[in-house]
N, C-alpha and C. Protein backbone atom coordinates (compact mmCIF):
# COMPACT_ATOMS: atom_id res chain seq x y z
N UNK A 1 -9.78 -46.45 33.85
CA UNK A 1 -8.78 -47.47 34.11
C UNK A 1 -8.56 -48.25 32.82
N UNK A 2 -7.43 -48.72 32.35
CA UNK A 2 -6.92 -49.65 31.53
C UNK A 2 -6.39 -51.09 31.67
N UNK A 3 -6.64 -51.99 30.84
CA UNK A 3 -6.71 -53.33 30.61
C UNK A 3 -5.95 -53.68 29.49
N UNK A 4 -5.30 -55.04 30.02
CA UNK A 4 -4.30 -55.37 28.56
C UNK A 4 -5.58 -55.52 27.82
N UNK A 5 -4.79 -55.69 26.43
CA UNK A 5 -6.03 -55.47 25.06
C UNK A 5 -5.88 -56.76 24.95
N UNK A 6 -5.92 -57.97 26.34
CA UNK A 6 -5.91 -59.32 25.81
C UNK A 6 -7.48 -60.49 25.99
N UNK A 7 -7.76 -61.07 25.72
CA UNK A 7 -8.91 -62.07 26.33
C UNK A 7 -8.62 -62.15 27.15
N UNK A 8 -9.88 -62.12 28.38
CA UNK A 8 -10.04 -62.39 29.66
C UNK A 8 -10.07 -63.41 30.31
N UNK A 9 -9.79 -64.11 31.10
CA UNK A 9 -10.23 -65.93 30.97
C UNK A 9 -10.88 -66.16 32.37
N UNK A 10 -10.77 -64.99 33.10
CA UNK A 10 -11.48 -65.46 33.80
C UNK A 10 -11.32 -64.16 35.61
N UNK A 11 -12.33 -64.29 36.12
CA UNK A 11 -12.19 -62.60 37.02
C UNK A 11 -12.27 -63.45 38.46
N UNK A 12 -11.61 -63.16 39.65
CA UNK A 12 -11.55 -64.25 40.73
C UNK A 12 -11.52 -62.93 41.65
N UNK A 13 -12.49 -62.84 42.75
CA UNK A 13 -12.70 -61.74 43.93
C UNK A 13 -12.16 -62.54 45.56
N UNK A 14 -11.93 -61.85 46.01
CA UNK A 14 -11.65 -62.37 47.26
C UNK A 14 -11.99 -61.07 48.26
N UNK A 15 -12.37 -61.69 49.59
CA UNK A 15 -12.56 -60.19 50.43
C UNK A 15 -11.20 -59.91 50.56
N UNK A 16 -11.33 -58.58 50.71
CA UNK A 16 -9.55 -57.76 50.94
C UNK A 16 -9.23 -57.59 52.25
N UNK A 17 -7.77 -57.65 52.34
CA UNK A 17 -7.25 -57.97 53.42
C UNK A 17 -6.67 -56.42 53.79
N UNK A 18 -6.64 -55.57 52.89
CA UNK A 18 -6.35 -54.14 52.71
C UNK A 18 -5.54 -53.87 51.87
N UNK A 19 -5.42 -52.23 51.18
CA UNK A 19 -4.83 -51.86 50.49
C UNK A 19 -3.36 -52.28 50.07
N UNK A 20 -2.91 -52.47 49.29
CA UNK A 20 -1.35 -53.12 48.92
C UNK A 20 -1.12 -54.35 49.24
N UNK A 21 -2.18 -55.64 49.43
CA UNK A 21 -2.57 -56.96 49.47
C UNK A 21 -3.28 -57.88 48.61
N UNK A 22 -2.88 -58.51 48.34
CA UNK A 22 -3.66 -59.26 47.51
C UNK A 22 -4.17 -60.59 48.20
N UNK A 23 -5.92 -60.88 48.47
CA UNK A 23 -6.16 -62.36 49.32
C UNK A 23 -6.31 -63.07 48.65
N UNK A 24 -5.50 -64.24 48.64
CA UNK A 24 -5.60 -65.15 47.44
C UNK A 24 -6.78 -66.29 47.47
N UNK A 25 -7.33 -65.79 48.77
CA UNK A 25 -8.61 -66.82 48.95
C UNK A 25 -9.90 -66.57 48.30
N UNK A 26 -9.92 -66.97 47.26
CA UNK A 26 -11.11 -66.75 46.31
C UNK A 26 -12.57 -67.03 46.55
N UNK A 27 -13.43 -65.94 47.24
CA UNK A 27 -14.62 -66.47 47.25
C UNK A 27 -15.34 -66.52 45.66
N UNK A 28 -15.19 -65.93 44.81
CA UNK A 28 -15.66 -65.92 43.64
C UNK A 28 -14.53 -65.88 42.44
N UNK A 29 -15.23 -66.76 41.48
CA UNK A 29 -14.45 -66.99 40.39
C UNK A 29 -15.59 -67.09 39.14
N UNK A 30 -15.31 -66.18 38.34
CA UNK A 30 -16.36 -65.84 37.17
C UNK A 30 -15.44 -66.05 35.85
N UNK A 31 -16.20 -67.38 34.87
CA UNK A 31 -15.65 -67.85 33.72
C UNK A 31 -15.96 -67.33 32.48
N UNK A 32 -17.91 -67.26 33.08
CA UNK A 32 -18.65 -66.91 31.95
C UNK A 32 -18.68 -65.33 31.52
N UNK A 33 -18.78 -65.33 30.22
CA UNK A 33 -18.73 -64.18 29.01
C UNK A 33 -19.25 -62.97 29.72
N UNK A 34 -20.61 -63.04 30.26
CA UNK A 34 -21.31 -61.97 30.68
C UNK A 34 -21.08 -61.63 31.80
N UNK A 35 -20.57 -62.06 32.90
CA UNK A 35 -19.71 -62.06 34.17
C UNK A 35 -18.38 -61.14 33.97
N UNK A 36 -17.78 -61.88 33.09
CA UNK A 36 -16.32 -61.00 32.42
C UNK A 36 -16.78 -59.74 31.72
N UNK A 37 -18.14 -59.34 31.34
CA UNK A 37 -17.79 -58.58 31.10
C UNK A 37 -18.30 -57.31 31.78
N UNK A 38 -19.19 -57.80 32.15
CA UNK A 38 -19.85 -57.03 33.34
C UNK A 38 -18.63 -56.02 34.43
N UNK A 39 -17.70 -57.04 34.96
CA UNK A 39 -16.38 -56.60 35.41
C UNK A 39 -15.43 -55.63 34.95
N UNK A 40 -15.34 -56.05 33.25
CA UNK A 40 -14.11 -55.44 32.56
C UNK A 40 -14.86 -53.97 32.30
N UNK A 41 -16.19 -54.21 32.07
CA UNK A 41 -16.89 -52.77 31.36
C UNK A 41 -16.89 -52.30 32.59
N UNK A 42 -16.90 -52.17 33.92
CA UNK A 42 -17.05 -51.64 34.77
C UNK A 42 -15.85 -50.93 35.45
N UNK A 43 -14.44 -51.75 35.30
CA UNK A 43 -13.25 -51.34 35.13
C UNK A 43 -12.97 -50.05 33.78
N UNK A 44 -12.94 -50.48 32.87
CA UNK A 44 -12.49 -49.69 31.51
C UNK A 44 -13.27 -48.48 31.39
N UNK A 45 -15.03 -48.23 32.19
CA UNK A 45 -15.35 -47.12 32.41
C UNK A 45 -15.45 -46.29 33.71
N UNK A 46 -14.76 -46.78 34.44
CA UNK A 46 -14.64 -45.60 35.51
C UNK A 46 -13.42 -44.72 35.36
N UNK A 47 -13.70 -44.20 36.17
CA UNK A 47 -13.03 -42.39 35.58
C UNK A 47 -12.25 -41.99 37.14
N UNK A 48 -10.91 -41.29 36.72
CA UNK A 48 -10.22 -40.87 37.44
C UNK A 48 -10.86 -40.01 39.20
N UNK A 49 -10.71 -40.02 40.12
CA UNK A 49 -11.60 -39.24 41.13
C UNK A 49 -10.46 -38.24 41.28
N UNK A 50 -10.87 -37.15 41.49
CA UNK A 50 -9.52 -35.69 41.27
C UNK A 50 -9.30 -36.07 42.91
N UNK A 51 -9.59 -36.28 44.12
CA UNK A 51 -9.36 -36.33 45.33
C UNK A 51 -10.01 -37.51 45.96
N UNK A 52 -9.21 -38.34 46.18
CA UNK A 52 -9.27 -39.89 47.24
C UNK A 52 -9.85 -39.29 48.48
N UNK A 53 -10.92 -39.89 49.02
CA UNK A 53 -11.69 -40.07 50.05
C UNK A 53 -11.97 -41.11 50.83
N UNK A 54 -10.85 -42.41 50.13
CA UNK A 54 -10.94 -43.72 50.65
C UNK A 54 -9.97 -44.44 51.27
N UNK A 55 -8.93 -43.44 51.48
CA UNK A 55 -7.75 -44.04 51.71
C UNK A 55 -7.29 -44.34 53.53
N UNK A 56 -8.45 -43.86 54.29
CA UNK A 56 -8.60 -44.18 55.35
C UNK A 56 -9.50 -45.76 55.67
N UNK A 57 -10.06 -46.18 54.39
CA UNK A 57 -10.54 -46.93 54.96
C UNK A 57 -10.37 -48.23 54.18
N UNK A 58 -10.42 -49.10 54.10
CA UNK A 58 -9.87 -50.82 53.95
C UNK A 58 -10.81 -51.06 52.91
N UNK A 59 -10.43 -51.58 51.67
CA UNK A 59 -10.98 -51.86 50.18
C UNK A 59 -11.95 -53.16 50.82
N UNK A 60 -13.29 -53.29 50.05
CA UNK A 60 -13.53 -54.77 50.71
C UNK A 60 -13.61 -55.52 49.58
N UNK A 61 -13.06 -55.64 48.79
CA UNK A 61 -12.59 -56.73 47.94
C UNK A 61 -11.19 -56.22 47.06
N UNK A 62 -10.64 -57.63 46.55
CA UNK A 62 -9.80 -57.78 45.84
C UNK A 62 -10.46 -58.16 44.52
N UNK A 63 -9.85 -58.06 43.74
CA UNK A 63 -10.53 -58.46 42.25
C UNK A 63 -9.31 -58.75 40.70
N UNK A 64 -9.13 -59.72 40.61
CA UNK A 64 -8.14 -60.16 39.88
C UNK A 64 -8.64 -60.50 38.36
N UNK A 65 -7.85 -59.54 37.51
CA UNK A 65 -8.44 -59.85 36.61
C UNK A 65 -7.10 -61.52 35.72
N UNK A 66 -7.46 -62.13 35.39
CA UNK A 66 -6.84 -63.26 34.62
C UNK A 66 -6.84 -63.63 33.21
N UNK A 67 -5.26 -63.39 32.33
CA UNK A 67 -5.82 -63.16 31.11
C UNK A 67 -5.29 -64.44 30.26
N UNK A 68 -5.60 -65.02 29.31
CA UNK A 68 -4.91 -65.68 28.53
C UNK A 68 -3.89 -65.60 28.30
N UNK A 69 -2.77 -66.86 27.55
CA UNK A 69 -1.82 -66.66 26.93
C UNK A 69 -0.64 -66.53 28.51
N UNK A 70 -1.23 -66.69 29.75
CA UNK A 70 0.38 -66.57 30.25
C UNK A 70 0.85 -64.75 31.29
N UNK A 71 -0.31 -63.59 30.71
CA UNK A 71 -0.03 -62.13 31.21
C UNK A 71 -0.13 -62.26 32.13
N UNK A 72 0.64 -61.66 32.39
CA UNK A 72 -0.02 -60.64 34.43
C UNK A 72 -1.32 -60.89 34.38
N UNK A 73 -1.60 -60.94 35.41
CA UNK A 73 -2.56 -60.39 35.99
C UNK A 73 -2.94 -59.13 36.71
N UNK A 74 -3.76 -58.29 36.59
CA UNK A 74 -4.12 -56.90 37.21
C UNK A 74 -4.84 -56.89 38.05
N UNK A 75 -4.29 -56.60 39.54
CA UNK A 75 -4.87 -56.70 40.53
C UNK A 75 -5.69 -55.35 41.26
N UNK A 76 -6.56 -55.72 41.23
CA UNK A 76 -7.60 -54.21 41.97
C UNK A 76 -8.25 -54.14 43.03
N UNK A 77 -8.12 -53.26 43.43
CA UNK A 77 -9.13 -53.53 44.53
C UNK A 77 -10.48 -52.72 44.53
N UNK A 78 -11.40 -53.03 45.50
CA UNK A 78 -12.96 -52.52 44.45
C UNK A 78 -13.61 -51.87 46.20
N UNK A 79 -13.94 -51.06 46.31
CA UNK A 79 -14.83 -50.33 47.44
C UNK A 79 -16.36 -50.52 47.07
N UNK A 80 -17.03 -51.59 47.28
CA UNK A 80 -18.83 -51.76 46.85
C UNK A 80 -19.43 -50.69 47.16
N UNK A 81 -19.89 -49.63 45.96
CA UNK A 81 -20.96 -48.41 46.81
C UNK A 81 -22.18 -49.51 47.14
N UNK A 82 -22.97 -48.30 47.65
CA UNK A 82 -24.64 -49.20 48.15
C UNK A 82 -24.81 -48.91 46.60
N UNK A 83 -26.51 -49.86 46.70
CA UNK A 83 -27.42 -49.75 45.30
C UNK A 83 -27.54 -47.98 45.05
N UNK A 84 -27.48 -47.54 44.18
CA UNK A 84 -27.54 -46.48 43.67
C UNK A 84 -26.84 -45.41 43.87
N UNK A 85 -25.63 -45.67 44.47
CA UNK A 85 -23.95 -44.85 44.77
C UNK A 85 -22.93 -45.26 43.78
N UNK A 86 -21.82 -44.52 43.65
CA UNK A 86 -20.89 -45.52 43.08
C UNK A 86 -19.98 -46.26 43.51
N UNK A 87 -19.07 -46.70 43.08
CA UNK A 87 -18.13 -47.67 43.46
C UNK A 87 -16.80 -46.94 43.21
N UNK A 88 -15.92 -47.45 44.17
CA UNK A 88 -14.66 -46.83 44.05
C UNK A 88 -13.19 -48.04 43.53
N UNK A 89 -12.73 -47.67 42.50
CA UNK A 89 -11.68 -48.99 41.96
C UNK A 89 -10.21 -48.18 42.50
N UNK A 90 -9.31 -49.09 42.85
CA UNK A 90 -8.00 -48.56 42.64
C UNK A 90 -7.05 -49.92 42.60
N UNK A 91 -6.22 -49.55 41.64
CA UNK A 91 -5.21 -50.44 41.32
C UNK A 91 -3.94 -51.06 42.34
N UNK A 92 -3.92 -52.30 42.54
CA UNK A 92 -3.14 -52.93 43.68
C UNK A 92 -1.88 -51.90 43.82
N UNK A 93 -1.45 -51.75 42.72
CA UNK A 93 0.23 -51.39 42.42
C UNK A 93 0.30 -50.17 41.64
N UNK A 94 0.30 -49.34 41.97
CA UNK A 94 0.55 -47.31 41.53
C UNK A 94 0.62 -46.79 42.88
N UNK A 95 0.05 -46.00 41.86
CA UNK A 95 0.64 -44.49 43.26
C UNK A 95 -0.95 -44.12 43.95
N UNK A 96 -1.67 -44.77 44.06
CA UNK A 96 -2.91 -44.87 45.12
C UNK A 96 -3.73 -43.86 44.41
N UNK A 97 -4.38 -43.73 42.97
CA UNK A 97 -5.11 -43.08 42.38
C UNK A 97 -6.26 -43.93 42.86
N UNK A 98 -7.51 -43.43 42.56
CA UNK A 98 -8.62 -44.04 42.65
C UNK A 98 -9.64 -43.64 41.67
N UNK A 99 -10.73 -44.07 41.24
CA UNK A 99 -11.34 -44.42 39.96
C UNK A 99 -12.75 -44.70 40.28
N UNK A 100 -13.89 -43.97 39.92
CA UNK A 100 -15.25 -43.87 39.81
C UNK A 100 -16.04 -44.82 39.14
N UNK A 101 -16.87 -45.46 39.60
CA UNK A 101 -17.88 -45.75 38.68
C UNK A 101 -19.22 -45.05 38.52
N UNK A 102 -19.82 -45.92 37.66
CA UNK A 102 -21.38 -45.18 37.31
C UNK A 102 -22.02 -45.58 38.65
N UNK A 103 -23.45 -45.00 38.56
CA UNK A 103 -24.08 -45.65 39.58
C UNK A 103 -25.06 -46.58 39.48
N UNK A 104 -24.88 -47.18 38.15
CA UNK A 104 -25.58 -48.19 37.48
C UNK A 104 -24.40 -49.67 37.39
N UNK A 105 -23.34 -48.66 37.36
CA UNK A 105 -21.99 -49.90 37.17
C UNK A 105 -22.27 -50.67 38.52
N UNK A 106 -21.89 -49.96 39.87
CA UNK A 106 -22.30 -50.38 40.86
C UNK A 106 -23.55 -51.41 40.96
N UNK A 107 -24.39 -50.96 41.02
CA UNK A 107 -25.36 -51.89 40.57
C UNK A 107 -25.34 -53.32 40.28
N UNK A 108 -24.42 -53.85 38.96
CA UNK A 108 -24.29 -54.62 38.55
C UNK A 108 -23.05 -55.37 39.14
N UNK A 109 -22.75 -54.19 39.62
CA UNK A 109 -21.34 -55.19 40.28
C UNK A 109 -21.82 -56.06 41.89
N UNK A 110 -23.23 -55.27 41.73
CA UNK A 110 -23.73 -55.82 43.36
C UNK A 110 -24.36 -56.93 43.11
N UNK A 111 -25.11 -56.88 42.10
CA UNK A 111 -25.77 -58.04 41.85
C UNK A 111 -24.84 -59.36 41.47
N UNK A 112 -23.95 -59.25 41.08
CA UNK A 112 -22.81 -60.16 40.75
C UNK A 112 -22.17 -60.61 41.38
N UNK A 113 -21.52 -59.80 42.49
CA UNK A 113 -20.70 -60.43 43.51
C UNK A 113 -21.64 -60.27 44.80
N UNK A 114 -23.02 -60.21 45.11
CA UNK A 114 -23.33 -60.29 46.06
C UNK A 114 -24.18 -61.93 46.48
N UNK A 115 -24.68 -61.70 44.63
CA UNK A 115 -24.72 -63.02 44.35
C UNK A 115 -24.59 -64.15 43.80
N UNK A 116 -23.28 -64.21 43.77
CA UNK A 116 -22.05 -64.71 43.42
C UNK A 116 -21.90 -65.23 41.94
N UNK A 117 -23.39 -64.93 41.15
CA UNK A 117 -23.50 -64.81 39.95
C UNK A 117 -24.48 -64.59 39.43
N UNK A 118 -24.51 -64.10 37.95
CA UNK A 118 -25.49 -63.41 37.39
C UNK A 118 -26.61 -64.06 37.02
């Protein structure tokens, strides 16, 4: 997945309301450096999935990324694997590709948003 090449200012999750939604009710909002990046590296390395297996079932979070300067914002939505599975990303707005993580990415993304910071 790709990211404007801009500073981040800040990553805001909300539980998802489902695919092609965005909940603007923010349970989490992450400012700090290692938070952001934890997120962005976890975005920028997952990898295309050749066949969606998720599209029956309801994203449970939203995940907004927020950039300096005024950009869009890129809205995603994030499928939590368990501890040692991966995680599934797909972008609010395309054509319903979906996107792999490690199973270490996961990981960190659990520890982060499960508890609500690092």
């Amino acid at each position: 997945m790709v990211l404007l090449d801009e500073k981040i200012k800040e990553i805001n999750i909300s539980i998802s309301n489902g695919a092609g939604e965005m909940n603007e009710e923010i349970i989490y909002s992450f400012q700090d450096e290692q938070s952001i990046k934890t997120v962005e590296q976890a975005i920028k390395t997952s990898v295309k999935e050749h066949q969606s297996k998720i599209n029956k079932h309801l994203p449970e979070y939203d995940v907004m990324v927020e950039y300096d300067g005024g950009f869009p914002a890129h809205a995603i939505h994030l499928w939590l694997g368990e501890e040692g599975e991966r995680s599934t990303l797909m972008y609010m707005v395309g054509e319903g590709e979906t996107y792999l993580t490690s199973t270490a990415t996961t990981n960190q993304l659990r520890q982060l948003i499960l508890s609500g910071s690092q």
